[in-house]
PDB file of N, CA and C in Angstrom:
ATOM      1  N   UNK A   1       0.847  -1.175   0.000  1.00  0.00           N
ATOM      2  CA  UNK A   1       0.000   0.000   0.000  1.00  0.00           C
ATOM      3  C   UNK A   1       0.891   1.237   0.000  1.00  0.00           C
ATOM      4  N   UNK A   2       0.161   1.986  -0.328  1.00  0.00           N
ATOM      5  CA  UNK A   2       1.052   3.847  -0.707  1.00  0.00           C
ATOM      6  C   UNK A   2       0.903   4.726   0.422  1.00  0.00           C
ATOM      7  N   UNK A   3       2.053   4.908   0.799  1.00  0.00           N
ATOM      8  CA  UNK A   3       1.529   6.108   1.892  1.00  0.00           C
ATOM      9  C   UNK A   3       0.671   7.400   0.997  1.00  0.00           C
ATOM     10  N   UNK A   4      -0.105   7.912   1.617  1.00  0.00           N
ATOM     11  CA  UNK A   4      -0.483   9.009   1.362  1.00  0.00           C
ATOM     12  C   UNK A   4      -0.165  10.747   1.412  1.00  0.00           C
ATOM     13  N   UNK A   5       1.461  10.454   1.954  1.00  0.00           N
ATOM     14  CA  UNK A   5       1.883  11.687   2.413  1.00  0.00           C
ATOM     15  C   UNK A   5       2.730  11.113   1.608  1.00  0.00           C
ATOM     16  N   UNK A   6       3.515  12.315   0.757  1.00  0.00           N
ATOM     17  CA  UNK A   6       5.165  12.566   0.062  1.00  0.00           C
ATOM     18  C   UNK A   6       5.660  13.451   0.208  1.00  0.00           C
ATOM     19  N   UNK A   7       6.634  13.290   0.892  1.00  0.00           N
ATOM     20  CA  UNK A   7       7.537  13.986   1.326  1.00  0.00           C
ATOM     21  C   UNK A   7       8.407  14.843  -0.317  1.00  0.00           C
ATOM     22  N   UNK A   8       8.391  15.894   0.136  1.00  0.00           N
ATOM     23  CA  UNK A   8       9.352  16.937  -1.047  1.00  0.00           C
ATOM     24  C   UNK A   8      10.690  17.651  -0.955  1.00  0.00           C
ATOM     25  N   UNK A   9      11.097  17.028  -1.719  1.00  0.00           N
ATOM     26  CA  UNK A   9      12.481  17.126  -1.478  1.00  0.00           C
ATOM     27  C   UNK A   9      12.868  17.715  -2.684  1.00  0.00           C
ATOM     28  N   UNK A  10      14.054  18.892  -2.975  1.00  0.00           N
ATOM     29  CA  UNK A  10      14.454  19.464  -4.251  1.00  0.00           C
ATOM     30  C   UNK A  10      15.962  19.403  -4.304  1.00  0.00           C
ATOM     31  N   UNK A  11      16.823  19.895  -5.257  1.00  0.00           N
ATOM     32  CA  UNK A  11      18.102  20.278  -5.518  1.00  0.00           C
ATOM     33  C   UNK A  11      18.199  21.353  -5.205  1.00  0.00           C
ATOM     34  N   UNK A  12      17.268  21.949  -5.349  1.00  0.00           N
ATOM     35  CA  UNK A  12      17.565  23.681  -5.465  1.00  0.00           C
ATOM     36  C   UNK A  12      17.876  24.444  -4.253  1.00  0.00           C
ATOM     37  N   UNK A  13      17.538  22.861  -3.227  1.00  0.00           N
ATOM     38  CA  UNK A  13      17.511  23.696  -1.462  1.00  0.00           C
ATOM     39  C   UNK A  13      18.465  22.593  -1.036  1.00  0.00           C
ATOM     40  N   UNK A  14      19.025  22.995  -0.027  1.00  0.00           N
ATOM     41  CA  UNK A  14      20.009  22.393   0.628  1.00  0.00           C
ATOM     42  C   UNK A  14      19.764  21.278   1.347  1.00  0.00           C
ATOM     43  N   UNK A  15      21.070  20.380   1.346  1.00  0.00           N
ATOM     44  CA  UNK A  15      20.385  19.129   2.159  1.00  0.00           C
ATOM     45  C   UNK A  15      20.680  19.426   3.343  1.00  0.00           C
ATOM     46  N   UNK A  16      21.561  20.248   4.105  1.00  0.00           N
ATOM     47  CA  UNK A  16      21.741  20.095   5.529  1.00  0.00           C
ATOM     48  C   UNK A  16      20.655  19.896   6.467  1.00  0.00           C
ATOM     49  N   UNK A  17      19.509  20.016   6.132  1.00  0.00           N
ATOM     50  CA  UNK A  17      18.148  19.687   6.920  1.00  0.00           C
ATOM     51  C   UNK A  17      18.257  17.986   7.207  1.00  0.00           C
ATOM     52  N   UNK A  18      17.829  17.585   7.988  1.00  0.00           N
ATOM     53  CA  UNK A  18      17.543  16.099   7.501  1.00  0.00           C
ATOM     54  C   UNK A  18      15.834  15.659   7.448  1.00  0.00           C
ATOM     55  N   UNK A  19      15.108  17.016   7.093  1.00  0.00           N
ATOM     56  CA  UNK A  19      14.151  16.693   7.013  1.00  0.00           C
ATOM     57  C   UNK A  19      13.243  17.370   5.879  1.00  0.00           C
ATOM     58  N   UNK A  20      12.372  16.898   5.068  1.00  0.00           N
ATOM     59  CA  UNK A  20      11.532  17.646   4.027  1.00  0.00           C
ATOM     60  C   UNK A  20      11.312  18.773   4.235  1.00  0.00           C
ATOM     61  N   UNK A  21      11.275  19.428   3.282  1.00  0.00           N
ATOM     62  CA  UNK A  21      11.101  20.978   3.501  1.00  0.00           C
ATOM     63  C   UNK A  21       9.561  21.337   3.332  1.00  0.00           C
ATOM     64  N   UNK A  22       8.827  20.481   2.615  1.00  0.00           N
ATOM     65  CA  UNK A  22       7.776  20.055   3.005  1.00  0.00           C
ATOM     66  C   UNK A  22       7.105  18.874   2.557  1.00  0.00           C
ATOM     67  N   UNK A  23       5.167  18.908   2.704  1.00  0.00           N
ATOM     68  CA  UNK A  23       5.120  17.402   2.544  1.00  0.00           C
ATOM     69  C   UNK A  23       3.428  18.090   1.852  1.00  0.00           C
ATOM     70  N   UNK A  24       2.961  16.409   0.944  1.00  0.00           N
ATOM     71  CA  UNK A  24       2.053  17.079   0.291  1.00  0.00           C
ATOM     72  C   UNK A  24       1.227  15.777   0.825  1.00  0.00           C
ATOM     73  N   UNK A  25      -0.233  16.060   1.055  1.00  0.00           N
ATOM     74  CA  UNK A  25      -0.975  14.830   1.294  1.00  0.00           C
ATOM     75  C   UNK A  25      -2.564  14.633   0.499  1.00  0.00           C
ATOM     76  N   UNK A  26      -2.673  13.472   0.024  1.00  0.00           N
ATOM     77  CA  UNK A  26      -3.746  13.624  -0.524  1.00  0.00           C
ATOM     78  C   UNK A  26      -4.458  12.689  -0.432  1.00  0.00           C
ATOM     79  N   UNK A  27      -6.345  13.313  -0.363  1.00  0.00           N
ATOM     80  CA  UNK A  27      -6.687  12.394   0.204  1.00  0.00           C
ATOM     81  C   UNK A  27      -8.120  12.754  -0.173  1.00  0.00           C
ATOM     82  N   UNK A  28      -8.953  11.949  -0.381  1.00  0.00           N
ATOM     83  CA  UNK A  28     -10.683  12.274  -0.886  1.00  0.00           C
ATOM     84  C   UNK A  28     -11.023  13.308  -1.790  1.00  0.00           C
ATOM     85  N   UNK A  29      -9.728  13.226  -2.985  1.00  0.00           N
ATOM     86  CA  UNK A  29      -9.903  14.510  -3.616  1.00  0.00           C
ATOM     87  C   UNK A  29      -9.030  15.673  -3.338  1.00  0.00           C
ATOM     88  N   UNK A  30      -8.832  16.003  -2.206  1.00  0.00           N
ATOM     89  CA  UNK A  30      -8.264  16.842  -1.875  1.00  0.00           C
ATOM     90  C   UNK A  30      -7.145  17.077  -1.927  1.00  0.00           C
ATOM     91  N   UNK A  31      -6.374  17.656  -1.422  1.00  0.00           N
ATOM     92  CA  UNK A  31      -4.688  17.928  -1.297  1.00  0.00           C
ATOM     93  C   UNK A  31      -4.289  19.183  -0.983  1.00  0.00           C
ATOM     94  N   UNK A  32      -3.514  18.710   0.459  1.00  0.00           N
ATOM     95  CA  UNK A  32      -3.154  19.478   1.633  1.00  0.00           C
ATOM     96  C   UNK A  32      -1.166  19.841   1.819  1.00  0.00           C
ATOM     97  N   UNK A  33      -0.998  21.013   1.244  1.00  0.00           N
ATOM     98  CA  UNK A  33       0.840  20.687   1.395  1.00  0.00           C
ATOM     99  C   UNK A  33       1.100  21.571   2.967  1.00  0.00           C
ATOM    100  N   UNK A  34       2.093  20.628   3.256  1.00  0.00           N
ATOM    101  CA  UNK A  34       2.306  21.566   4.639  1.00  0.00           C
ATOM    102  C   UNK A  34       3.952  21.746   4.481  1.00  0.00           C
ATOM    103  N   UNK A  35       4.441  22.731   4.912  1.00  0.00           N
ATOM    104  CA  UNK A  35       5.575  23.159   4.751  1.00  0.00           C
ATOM    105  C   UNK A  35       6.713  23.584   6.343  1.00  0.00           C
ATOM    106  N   UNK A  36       7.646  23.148   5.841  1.00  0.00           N
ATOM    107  CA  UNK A  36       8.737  22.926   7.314  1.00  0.00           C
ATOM    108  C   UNK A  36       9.678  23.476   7.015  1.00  0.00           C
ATOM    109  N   UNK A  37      10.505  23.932   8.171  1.00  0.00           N
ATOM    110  CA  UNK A  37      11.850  24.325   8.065  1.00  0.00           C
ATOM    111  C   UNK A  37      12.199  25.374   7.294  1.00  0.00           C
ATOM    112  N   UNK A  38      11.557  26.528   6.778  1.00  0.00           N
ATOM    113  CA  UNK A  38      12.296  27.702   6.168  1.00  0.00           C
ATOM    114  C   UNK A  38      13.105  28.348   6.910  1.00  0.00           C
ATOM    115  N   UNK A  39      14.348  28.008   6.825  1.00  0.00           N
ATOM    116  CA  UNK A  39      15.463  28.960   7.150  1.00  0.00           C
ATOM    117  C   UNK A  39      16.191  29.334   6.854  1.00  0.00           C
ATOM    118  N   UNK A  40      17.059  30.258   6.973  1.00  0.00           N
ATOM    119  CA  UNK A  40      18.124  31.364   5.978  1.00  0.00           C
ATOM    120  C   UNK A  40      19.533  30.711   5.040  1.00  0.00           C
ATOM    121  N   UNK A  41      19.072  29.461   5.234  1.00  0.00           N
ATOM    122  CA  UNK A  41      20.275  28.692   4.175  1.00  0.00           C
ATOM    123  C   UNK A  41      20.477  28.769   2.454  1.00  0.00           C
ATOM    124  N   UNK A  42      21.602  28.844   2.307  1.00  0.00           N
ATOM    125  CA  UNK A  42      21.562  29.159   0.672  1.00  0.00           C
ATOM    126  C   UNK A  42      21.828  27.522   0.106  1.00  0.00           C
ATOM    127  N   UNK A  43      21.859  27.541  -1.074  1.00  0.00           N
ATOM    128  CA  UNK A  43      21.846  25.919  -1.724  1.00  0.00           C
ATOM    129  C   UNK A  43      22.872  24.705  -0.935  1.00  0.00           C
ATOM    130  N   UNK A  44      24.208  25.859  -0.209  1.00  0.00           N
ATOM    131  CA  UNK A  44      25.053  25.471  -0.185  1.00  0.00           C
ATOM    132  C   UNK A  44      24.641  24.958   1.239  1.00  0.00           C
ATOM    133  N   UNK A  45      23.706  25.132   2.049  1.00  0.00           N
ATOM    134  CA  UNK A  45      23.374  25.334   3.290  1.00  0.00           C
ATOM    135  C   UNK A  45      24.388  26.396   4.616  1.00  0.00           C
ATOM    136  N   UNK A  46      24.713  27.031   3.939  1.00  0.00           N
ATOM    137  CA  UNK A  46      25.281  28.260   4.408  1.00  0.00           C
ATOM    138  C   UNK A  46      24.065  29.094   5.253  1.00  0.00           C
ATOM    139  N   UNK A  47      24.153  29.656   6.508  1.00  0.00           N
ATOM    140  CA  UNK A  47      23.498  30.617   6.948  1.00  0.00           C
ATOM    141  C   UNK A  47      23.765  32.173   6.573  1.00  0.00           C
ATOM    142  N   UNK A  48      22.451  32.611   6.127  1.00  0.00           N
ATOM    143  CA  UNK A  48      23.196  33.987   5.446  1.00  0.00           C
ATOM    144  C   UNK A  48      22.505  35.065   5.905  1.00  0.00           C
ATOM    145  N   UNK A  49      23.510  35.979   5.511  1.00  0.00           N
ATOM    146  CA  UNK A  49      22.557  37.416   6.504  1.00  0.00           C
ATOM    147  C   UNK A  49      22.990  37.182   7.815  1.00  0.00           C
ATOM    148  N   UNK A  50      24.031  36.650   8.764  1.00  0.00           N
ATOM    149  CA  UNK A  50      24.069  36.457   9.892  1.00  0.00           C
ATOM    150  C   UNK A  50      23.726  37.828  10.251  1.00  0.00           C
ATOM    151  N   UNK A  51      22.894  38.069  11.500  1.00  0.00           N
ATOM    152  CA  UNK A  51      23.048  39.394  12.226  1.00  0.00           C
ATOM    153  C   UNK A  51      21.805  40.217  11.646  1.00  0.00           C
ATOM    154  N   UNK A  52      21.610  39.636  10.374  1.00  0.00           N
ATOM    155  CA  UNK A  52      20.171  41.068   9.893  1.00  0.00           C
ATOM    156  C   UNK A  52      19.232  40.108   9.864  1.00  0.00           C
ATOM    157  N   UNK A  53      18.018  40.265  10.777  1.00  0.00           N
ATOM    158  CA  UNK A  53      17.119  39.373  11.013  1.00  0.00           C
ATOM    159  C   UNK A  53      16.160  39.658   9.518  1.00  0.00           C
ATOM    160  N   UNK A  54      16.270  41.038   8.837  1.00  0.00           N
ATOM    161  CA  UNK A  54      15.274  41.044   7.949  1.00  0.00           C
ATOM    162  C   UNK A  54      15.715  40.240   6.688  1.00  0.00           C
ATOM    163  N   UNK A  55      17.214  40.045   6.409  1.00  0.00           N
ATOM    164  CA  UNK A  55      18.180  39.539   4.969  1.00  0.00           C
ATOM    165  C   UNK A  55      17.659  37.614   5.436  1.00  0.00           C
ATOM    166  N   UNK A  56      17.361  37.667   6.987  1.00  0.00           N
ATOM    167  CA  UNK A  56      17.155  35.944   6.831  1.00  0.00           C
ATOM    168  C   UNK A  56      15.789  35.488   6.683  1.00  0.00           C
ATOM    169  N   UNK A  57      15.267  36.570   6.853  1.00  0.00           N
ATOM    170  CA  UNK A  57      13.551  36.469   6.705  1.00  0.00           C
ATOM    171  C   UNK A  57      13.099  36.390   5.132  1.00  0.00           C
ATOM    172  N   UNK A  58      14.072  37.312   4.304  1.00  0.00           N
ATOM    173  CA  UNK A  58      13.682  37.254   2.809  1.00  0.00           C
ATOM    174  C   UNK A  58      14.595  35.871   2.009  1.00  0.00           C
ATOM    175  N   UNK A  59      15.878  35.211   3.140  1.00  0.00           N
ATOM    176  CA  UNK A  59      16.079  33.963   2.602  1.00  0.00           C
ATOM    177  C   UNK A  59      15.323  32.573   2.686  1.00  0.00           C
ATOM    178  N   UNK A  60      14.439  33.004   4.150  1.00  0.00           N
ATOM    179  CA  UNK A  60      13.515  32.107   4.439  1.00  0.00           C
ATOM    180  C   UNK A  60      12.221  31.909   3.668  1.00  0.00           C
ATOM    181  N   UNK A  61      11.977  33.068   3.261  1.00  0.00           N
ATOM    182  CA  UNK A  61      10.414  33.099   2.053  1.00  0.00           C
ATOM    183  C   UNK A  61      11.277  32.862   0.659  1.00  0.00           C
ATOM    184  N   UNK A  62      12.671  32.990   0.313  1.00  0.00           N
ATOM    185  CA  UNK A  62      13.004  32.602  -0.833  1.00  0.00           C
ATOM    186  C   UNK A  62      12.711  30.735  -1.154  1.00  0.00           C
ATOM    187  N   UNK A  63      13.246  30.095   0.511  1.00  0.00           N
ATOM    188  CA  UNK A  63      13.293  29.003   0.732  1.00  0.00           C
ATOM    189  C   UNK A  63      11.682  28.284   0.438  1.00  0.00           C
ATOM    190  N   UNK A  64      11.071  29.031   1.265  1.00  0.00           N
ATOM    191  CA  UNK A  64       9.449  28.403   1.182  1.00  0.00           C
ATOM    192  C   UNK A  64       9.017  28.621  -0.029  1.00  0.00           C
ATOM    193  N   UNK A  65       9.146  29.486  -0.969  1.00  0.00           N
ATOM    194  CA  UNK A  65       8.728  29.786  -2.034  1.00  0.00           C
ATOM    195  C   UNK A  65       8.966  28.542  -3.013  1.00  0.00           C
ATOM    196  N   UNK A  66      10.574  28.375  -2.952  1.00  0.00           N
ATOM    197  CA  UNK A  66      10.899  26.856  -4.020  1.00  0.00           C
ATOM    198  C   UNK A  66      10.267  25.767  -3.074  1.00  0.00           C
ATOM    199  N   UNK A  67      10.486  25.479  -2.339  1.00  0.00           N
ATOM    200  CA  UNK A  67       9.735  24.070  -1.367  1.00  0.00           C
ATOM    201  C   UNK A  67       8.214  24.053  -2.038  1.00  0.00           C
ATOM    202  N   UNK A  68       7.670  25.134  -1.871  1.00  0.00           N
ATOM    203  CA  UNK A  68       6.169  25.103  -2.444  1.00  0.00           C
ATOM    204  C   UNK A  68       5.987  24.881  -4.082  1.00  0.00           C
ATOM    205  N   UNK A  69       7.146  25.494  -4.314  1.00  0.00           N
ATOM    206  CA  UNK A  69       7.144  25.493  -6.276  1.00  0.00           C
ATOM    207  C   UNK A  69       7.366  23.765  -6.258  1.00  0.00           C
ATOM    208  N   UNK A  70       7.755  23.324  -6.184  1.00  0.00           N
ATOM    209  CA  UNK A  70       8.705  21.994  -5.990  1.00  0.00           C
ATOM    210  C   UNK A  70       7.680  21.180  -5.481  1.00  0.00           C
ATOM    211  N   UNK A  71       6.261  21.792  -4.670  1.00  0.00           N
ATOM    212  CA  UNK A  71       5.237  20.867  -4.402  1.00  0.00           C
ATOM    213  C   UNK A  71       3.962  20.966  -5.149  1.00  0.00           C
ATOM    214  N   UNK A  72       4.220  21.931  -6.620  1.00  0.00           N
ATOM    215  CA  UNK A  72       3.218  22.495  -7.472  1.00  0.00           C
ATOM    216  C   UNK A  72       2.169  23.644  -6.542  1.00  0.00           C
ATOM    217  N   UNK A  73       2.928  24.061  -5.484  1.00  0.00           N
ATOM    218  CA  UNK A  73       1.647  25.414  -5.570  1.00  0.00           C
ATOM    219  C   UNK A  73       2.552  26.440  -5.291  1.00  0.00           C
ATOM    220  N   UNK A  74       1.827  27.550  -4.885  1.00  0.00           N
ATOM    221  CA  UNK A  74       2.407  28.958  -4.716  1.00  0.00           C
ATOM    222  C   UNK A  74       1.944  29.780  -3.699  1.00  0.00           C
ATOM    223  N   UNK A  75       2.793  30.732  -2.820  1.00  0.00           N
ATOM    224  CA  UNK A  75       2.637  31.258  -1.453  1.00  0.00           C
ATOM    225  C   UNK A  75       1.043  32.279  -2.282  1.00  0.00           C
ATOM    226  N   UNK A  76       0.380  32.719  -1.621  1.00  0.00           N
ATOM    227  CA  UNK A  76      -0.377  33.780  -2.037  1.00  0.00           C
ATOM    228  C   UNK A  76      -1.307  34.593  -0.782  1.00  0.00           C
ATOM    229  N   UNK A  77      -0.807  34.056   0.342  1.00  0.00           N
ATOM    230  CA  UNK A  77      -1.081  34.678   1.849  1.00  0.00           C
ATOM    231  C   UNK A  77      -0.784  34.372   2.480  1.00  0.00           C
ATOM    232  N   UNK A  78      -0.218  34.864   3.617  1.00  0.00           N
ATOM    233  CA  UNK A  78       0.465  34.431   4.785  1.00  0.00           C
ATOM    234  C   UNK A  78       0.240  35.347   6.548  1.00  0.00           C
ATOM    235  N   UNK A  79      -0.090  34.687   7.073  1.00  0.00           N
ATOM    236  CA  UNK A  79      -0.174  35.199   8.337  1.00  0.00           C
ATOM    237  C   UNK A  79       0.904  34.579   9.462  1.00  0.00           C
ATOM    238  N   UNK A  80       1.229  35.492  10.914  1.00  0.00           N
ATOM    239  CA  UNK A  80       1.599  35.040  11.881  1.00  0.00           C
ATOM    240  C   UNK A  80       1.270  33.376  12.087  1.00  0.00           C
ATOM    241  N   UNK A  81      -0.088  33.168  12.226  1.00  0.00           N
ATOM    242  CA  UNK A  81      -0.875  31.802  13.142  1.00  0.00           C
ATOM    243  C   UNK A  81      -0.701  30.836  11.314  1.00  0.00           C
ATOM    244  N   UNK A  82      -1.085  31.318   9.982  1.00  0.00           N
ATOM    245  CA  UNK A  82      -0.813  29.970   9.117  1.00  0.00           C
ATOM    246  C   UNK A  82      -0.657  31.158   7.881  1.00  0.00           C
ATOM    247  N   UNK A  83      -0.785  29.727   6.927  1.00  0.00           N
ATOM    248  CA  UNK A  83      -0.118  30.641   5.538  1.00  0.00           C
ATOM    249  C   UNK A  83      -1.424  29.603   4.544  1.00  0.00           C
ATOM    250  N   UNK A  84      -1.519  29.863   3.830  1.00  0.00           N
ATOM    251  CA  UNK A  84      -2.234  29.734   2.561  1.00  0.00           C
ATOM    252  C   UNK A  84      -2.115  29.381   1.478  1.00  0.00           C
ATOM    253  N   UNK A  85      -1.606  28.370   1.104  1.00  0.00           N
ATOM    254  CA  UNK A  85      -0.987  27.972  -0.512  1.00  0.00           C
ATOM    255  C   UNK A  85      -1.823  27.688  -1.848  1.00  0.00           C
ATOM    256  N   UNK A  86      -1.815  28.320  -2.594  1.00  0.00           N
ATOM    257  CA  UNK A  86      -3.368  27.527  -4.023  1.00  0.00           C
ATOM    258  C   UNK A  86      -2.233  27.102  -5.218  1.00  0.00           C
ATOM    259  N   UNK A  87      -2.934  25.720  -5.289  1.00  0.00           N
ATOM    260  CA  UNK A  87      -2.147  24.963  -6.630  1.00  0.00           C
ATOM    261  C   UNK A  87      -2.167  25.793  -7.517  1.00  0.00           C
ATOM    262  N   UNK A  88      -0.983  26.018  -8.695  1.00  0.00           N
ATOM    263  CA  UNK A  88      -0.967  26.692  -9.689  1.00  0.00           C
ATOM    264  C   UNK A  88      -1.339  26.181 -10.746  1.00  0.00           C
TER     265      UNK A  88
END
């Protein structure tokens, strides 16, 4: 049997994580991606911007942005408490 969750994994993001950057699940039709770990790493998994909290915040939405491309959808709202993704 198939799990129903797949895990997403890209080139374009670094492996130093040891964990998906995110995961897509589907189920009665539906399909739910949930997304992990955006943090200020470059391909190389380098931390960047040390010290400017705003340079790691725009590496972190660079990060979520491909994780989500990479799971076929796209950021299009985001709040503090959740974020919002619609298949493209």
């Amino acid at each position: 049997m198939s799990s129903a969750v797949d895990l997403v994994r890209t080139s374009r993001l670094s492996d130093v994580a040891e964990y998906a950057y995110a995961s897509r699940v589907r189920a009665a039709g539906c399909e739910l991606i949930f997304a992990a770990g955006a943090c200020p790493l470059d391909a190389e998994g380098n931390t960047v911007a040390v010290g400017d909290y705003a340079g790691q915040a725009r590496q972190a939405m660079r990060n979520l942005r491909t994780a989500l491309a990479e799971a076929g959808a796209a950021l299009v709202r985001a709040n503090p408490r959740s974020g919002v993704s619609q298949r493209r």
